[in-house]
Protein backbone atom coordinates (compact mmCIF):
# COMPACT_ATOMS: atom_id res chain seq x y z
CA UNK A 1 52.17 29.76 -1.21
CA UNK A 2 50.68 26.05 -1.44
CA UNK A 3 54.44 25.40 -2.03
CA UNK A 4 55.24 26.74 1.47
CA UNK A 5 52.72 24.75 3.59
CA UNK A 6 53.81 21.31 1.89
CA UNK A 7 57.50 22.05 2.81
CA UNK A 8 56.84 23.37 6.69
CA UNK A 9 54.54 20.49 6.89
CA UNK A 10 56.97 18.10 5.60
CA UNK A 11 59.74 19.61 7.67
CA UNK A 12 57.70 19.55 10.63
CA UNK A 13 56.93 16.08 10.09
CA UNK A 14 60.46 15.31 10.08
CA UNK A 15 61.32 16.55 13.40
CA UNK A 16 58.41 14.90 15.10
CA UNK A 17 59.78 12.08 13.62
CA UNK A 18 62.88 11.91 14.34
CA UNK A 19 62.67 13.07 17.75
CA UNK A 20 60.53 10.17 18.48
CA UNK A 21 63.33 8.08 17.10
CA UNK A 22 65.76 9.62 19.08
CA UNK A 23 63.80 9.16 22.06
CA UNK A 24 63.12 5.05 21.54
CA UNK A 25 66.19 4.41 20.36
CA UNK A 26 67.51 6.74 24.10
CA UNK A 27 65.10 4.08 25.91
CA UNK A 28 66.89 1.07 24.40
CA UNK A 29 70.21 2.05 25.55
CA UNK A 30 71.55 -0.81 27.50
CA UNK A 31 72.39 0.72 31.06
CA UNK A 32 76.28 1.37 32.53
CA UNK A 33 77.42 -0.96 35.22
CA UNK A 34 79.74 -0.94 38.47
CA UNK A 35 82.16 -3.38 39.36
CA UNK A 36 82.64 -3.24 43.51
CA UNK A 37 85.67 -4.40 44.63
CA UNK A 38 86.89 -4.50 48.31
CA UNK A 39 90.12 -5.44 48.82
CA UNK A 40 92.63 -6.66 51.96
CA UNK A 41 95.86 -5.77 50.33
CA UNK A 42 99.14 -7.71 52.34
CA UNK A 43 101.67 -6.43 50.43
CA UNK A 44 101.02 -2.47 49.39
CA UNK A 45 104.05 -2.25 48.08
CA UNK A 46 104.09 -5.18 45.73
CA UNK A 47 100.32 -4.69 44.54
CA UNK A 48 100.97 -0.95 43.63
CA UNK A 49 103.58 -2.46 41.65
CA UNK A 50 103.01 -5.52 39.98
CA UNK A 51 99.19 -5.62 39.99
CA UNK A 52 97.40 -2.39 39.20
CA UNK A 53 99.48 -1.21 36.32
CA UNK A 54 98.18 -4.45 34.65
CA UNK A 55 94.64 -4.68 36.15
CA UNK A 56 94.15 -1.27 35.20
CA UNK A 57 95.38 -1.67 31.59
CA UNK A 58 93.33 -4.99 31.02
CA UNK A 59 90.07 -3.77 32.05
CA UNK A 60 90.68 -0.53 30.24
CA UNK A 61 91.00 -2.32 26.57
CA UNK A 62 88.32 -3.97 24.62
CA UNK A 63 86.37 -1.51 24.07
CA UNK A 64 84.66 -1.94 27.59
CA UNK A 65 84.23 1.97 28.88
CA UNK A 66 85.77 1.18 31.55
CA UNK A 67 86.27 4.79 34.22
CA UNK A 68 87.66 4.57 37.30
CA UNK A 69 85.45 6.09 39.98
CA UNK A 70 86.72 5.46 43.15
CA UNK A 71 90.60 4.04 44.06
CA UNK A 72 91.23 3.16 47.96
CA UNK A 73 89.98 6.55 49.09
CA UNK A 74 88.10 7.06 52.71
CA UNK A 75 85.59 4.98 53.51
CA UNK A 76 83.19 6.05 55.83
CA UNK A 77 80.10 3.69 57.55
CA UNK A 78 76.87 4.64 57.07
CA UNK A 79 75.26 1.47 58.47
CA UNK A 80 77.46 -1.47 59.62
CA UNK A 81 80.73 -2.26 59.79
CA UNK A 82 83.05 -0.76 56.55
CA UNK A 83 85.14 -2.82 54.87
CA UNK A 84 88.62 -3.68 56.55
CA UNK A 85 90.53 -2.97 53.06
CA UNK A 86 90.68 -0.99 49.75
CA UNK A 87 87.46 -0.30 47.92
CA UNK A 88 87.80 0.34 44.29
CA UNK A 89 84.47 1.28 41.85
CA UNK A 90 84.73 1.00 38.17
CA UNK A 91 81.56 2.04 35.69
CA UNK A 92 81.48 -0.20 31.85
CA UNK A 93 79.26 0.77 29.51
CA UNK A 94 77.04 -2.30 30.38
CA UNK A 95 77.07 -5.37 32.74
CA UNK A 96 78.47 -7.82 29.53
CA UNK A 97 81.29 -5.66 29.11
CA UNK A 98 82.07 -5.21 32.97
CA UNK A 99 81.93 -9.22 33.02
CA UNK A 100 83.59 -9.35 30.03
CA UNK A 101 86.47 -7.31 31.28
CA UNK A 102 87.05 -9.14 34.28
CA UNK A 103 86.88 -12.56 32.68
CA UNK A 104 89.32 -11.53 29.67
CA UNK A 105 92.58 -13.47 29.70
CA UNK A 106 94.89 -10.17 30.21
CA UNK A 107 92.80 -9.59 33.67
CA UNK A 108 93.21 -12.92 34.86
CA UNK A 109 96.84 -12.77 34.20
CA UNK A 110 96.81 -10.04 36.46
CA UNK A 111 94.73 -11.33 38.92
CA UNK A 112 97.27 -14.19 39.54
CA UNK A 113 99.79 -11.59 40.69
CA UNK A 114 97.51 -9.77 42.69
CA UNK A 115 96.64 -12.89 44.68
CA UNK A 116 100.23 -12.90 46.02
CA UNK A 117 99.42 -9.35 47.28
CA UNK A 118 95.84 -9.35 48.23
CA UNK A 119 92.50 -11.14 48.66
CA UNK A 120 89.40 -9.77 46.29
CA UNK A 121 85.75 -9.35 46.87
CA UNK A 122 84.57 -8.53 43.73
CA UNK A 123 80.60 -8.13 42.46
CA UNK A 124 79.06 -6.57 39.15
CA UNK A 125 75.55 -4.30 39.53
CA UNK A 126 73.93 -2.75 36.82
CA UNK A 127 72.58 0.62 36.93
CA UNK A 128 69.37 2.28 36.54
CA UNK A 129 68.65 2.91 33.04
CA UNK A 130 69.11 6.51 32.28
């Protein structure tokens, strides 16, 4: 019976244990990020084309997380004036990779065609940690 108490203790102990782990190591995680980006696109035609295929595959590699949340969809003012252009939001798994990402030699290859088709407003925020 002695026996039976050591092990529920034991196990019991365990689970505290770990659950406190699980808990710090949850209040380390490094928190997501969004990349804003409003856009005045000249040339629709040509950026649909030439640009996003590669944007989109360049910040998608490397590991970065990146998901597309928002592509160009309706924008509607809450307070002040909306943008004049395309608004795109993309999350990373953290504001290094987001930077990362967007600083990676495959991106800026990209970027140098979409200049011919648009101009970029681009900014990084981190989120709140979960």
């Amino acid at each position: 019976m002695r026996t039976q108490y050591i092990v529920a203790l034991a196990v019991t102990t365990g689970f505290g244990l770990g659950a406190i782990a699980v808990e710090s190591l949850h209040a380390q995680a490094t928190p997501a990020a969004y990349v804003v980006s409003e856009l005045n696109v000249t040339d629709r035609d040509g950026f649909s084309k030439e640009f996003v295929p590669l944007a989109v595959k360049a910040l998608a590699e490397g590991g970065s997380g990146m998901k597309a949340l928002a592509r160009g969809g309706k924008v509607v003012s809450i307070f002040g004036d909306p943008p004049k252009g395309l608004v795109v939001i993309n999350i990373f798994d953290s504001l290094d990779k987001a930077v990362a990402a967007y600083n990676s030699a495959d991106y800026k290859a990209a970027k140098v065609i979409g200049d011919k088709y648009a101009t970029f407003r681009t900014y990084a925020v981190e989120a709140l940690p979960q």
